[in-house]
Protein backbone atom coordinates (compact mmCIF):
# COMPACT_ATOMS: atom_id res chain seq x y z
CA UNK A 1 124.35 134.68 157.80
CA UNK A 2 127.37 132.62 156.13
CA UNK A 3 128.57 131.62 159.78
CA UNK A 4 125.35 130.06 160.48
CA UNK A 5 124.67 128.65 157.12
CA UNK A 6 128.60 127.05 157.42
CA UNK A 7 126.98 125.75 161.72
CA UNK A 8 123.85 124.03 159.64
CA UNK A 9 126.03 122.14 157.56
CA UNK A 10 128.54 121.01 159.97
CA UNK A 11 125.18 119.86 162.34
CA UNK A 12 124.19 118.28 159.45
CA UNK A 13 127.13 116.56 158.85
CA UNK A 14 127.63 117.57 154.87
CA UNK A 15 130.84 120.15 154.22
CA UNK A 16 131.37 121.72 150.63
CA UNK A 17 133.51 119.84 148.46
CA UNK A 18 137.31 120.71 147.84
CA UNK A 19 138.43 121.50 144.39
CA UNK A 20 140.80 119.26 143.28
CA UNK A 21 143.08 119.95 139.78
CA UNK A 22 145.72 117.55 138.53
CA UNK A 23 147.98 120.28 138.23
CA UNK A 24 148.48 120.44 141.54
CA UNK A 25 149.74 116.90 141.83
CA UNK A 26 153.15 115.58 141.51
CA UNK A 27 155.03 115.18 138.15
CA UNK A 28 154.40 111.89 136.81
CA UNK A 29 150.59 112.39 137.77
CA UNK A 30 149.73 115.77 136.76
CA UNK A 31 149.77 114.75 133.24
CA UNK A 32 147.68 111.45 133.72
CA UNK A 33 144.74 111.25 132.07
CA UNK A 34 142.50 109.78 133.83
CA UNK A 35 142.81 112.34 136.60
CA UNK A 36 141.88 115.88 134.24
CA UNK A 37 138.16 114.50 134.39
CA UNK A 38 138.25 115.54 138.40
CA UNK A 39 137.25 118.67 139.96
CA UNK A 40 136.70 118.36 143.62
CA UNK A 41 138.20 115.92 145.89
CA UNK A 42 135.06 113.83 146.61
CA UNK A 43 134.48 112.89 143.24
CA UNK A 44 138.01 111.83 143.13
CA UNK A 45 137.48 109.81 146.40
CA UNK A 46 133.74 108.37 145.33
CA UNK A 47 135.47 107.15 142.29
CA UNK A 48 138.49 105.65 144.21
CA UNK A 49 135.77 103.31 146.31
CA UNK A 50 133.56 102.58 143.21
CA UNK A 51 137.04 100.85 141.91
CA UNK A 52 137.96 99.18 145.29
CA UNK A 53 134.15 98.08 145.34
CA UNK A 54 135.21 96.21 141.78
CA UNK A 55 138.10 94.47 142.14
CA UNK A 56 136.68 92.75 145.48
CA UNK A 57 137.29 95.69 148.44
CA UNK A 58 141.23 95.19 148.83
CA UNK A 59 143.40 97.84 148.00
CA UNK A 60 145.84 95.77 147.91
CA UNK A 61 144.42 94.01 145.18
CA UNK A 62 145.22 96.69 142.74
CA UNK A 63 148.05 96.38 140.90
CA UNK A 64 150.08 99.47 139.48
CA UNK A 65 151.68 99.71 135.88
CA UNK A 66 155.55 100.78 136.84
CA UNK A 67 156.88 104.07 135.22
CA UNK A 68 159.47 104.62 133.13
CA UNK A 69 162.81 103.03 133.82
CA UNK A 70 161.10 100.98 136.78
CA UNK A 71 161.34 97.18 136.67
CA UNK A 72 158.53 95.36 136.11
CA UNK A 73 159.50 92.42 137.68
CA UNK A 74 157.03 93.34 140.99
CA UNK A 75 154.76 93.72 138.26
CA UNK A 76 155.13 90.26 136.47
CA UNK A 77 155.02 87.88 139.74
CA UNK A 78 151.77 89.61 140.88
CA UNK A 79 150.54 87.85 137.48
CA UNK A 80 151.42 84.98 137.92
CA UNK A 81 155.12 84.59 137.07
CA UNK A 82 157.61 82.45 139.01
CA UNK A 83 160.08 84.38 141.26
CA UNK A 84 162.73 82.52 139.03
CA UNK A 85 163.31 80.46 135.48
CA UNK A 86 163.44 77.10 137.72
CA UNK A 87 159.97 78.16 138.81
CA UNK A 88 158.92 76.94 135.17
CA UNK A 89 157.31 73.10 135.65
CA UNK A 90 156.93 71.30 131.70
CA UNK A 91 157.90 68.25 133.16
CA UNK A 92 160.99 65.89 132.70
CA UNK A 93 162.45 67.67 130.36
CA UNK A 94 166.36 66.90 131.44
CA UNK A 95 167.26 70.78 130.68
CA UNK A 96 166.17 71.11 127.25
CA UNK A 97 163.99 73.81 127.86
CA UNK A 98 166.16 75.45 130.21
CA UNK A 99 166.74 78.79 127.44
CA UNK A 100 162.56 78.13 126.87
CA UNK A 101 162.54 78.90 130.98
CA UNK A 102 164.83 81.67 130.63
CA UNK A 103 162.79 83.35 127.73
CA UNK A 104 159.98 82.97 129.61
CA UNK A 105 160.88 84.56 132.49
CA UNK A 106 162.32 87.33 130.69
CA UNK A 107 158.96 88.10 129.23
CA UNK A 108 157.35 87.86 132.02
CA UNK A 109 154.44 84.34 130.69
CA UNK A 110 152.90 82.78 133.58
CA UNK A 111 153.18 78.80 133.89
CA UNK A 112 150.01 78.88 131.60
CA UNK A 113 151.48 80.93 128.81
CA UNK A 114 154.23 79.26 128.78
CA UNK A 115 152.69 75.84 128.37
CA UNK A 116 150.59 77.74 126.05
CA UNK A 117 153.06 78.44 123.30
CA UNK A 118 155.13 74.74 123.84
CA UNK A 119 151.51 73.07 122.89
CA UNK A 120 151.42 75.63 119.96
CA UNK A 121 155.07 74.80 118.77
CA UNK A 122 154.58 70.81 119.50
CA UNK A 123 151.26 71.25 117.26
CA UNK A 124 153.31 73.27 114.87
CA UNK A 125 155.88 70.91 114.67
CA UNK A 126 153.87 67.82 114.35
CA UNK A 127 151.92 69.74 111.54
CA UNK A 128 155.36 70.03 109.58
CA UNK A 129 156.60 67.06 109.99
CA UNK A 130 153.12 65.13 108.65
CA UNK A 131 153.38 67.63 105.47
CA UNK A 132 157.17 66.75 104.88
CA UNK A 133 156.07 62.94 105.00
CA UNK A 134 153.17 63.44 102.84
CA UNK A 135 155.86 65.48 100.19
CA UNK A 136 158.07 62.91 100.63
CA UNK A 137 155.35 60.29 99.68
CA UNK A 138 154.19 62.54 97.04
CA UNK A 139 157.46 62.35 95.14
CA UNK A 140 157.92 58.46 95.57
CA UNK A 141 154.53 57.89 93.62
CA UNK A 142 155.46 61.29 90.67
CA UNK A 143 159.14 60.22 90.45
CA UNK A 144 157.90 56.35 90.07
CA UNK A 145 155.53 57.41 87.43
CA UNK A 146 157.42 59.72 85.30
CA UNK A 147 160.37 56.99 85.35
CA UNK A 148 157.90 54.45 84.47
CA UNK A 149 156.66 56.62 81.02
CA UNK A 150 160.15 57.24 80.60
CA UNK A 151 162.14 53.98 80.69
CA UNK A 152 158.96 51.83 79.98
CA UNK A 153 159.28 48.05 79.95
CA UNK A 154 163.33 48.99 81.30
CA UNK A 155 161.69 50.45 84.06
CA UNK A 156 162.27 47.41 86.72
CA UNK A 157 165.68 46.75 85.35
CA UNK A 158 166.84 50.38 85.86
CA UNK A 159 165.49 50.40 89.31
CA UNK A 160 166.99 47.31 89.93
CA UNK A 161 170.43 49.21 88.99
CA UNK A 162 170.09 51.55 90.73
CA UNK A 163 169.23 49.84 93.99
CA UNK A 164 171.95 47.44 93.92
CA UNK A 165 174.55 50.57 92.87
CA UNK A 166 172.69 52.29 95.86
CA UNK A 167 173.42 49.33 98.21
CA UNK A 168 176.98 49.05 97.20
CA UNK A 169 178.18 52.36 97.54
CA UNK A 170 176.28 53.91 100.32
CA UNK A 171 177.76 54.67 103.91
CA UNK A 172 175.18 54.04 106.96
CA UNK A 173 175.58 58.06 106.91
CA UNK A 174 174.19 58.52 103.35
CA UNK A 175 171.56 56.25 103.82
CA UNK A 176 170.04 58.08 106.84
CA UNK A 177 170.29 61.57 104.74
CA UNK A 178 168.65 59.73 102.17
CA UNK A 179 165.50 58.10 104.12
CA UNK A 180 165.40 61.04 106.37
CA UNK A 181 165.26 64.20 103.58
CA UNK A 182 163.30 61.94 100.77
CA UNK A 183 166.22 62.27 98.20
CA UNK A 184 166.72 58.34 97.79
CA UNK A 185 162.89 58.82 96.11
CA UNK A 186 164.44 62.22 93.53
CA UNK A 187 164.17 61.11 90.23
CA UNK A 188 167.55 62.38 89.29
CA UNK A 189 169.12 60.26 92.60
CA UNK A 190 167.59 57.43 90.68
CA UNK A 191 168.87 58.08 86.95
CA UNK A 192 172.25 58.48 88.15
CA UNK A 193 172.61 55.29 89.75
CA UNK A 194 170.85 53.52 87.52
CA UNK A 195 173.77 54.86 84.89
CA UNK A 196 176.24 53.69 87.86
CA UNK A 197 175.26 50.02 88.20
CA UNK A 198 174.80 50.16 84.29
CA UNK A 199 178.59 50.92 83.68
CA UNK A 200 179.91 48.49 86.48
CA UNK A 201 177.82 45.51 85.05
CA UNK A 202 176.02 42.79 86.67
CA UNK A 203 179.09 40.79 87.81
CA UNK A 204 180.06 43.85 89.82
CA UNK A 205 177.07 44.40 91.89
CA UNK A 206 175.55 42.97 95.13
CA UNK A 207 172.18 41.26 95.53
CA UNK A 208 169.99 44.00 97.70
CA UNK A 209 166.71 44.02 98.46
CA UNK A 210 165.81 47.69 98.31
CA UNK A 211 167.94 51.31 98.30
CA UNK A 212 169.95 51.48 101.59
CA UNK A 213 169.99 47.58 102.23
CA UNK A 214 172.61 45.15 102.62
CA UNK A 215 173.92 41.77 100.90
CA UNK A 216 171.13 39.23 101.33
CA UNK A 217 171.95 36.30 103.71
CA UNK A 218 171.31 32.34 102.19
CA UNK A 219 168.23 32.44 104.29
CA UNK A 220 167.16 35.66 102.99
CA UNK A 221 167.51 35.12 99.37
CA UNK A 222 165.52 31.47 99.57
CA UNK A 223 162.88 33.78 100.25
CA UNK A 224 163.68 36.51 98.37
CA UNK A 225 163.57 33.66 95.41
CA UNK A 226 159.99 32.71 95.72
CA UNK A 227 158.57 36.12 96.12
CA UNK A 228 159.87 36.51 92.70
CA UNK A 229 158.36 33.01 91.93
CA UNK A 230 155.39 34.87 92.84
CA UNK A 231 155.92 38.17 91.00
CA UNK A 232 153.93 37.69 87.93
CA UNK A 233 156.21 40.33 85.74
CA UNK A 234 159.16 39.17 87.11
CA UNK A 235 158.06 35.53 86.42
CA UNK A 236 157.64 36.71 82.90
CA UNK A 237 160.87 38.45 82.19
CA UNK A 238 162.38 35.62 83.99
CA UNK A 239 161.20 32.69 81.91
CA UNK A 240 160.74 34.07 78.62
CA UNK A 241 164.02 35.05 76.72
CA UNK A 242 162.62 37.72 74.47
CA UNK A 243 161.08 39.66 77.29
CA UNK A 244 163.56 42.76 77.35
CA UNK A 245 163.83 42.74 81.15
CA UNK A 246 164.91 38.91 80.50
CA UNK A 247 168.71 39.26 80.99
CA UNK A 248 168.36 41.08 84.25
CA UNK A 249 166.18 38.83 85.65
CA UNK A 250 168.11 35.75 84.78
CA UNK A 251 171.52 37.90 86.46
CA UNK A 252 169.44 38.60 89.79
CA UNK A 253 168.02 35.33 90.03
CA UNK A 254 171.59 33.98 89.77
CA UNK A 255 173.19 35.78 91.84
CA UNK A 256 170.21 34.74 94.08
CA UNK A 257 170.82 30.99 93.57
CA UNK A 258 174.18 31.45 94.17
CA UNK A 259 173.81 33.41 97.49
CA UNK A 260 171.01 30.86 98.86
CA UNK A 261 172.94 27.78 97.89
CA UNK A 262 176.94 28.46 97.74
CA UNK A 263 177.72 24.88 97.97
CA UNK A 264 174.91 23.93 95.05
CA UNK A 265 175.55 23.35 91.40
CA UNK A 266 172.09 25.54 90.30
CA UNK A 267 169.67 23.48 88.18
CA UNK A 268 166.94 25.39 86.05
């Protein structure tokens, strides 16, 4: 009877399945996991087309992780990659971001990724730099406060020391560490020359117009002379001789006089 049973099912076109084990297969697959849930060949083949059915009906659309010791370069450009670090488009960047490129290549980021993590490090970037200017700030207004409680009514003297010692001594190369790291605004920066222009004296400084600045021109100080005209506390000190800041302001408005009309004998 099995001979004719075996006829009816080849007539019928059905055959009995083939058992399949995943011991039988190579090394390297024999192990895999996914393949000890198979017992017969045509559920290994149904579930073969149920993937190809997913992915859109290409084979060739499947993409293979490589084994150990393999390169997974192959791997990489079917993501997405380019072939080489060149392939890498951020724009005119003159070769900055050349070792960015070669990273990136190395680990394999698509053009996407890549852009991905230069917006994050611009953002990241930008984020630092706004804190570092709001520290900065932070200190100018704590140091000018603390200085103010401190030297009280000798406050705008003492600045005024200190920002004509400042202007005197400084190299172009001090100044920029100074504006750039926030230390021109450290209270102790200030103090100490505030003692400097304190020992030299009035006769030994410059006329400046803030921390960093230069000698004012004739044209400069005329104005420099009525926006102290203007200044109500500097007015003050200026015109009345038992104001404590009195002495300073009649040295700086001298020296002012003296730098906006050098060929004038000054009349108060």
């Amino acid at each position: 009877m099995a001979p004719a049973e075996e006829a009816g099912q080849a007539e019928s076109g059905e055959s009995s399945a083939l058992q399949f084990s995943a011991s039988t297969m190579p090394e390297g697959l024999r192990d895999e996991p996914s393949l000890q849930t198979f017992d017969s060949v045509d559920k290994l083949a149904k579930s073969y087309v149920n993937a190809v059915k997913k992915i859109g009906g290409n084979p060739d659309n499947l993409i293979s992780l490589p084994q150990e010791g393999e390169s997974w370069d192959n791997l990489f450009n079917q993501i997405g990659r380019p072939e080489k670090p060149e392939g890498y488009d951020f724009g005119d960047d003159e070769g900055v971001l050349d070792d960015f490129r070669e990273f990136a290549h190395q680990t394999g980021l698509t053009q996407d990724q890549a852009e991905n993590i230069l917006n994050l490090y611009g953002d990241i970037q930008e984020e630092e730099k706004t804190q570092r200017a709001k520290e900065i700030e932070d200190l100018a207004l704590d140091t000018k406060i603390n200085l103010q409680k401190e030297w009280g009514n000798k406050y705008e003297g003492k600045i005024d020391m200190a920002t004509r010692a400042f202007a005197q001594f400084s190299s172009p190369e001090l100044k920029s560490i100074m504006n750039e790291t926030g230390l021109g605004n450290h209270p102790e920066m200030i103090r100490a020359f505030s003692q400097i222009g304190e020992l030299l004296g009035e006769d030994s400084l410059v006329v400046g117009t803030g921390m960093g600045s230069s000698q004012f021109s004739p044209q400069q100080a005329r104005v420099e002379i009525q926006n102290l005209y203007s200044d109500k506390e500097f007015s003050e000190a200026y015109r009345d001789n038992r104001n404590p800041g009195h002495k300073s302001a009649m040295n700086k408005m001298d020296k002012l006089f003296k730098t906006a009309y050098p060929s004038q004998k000054r009349v108060r």
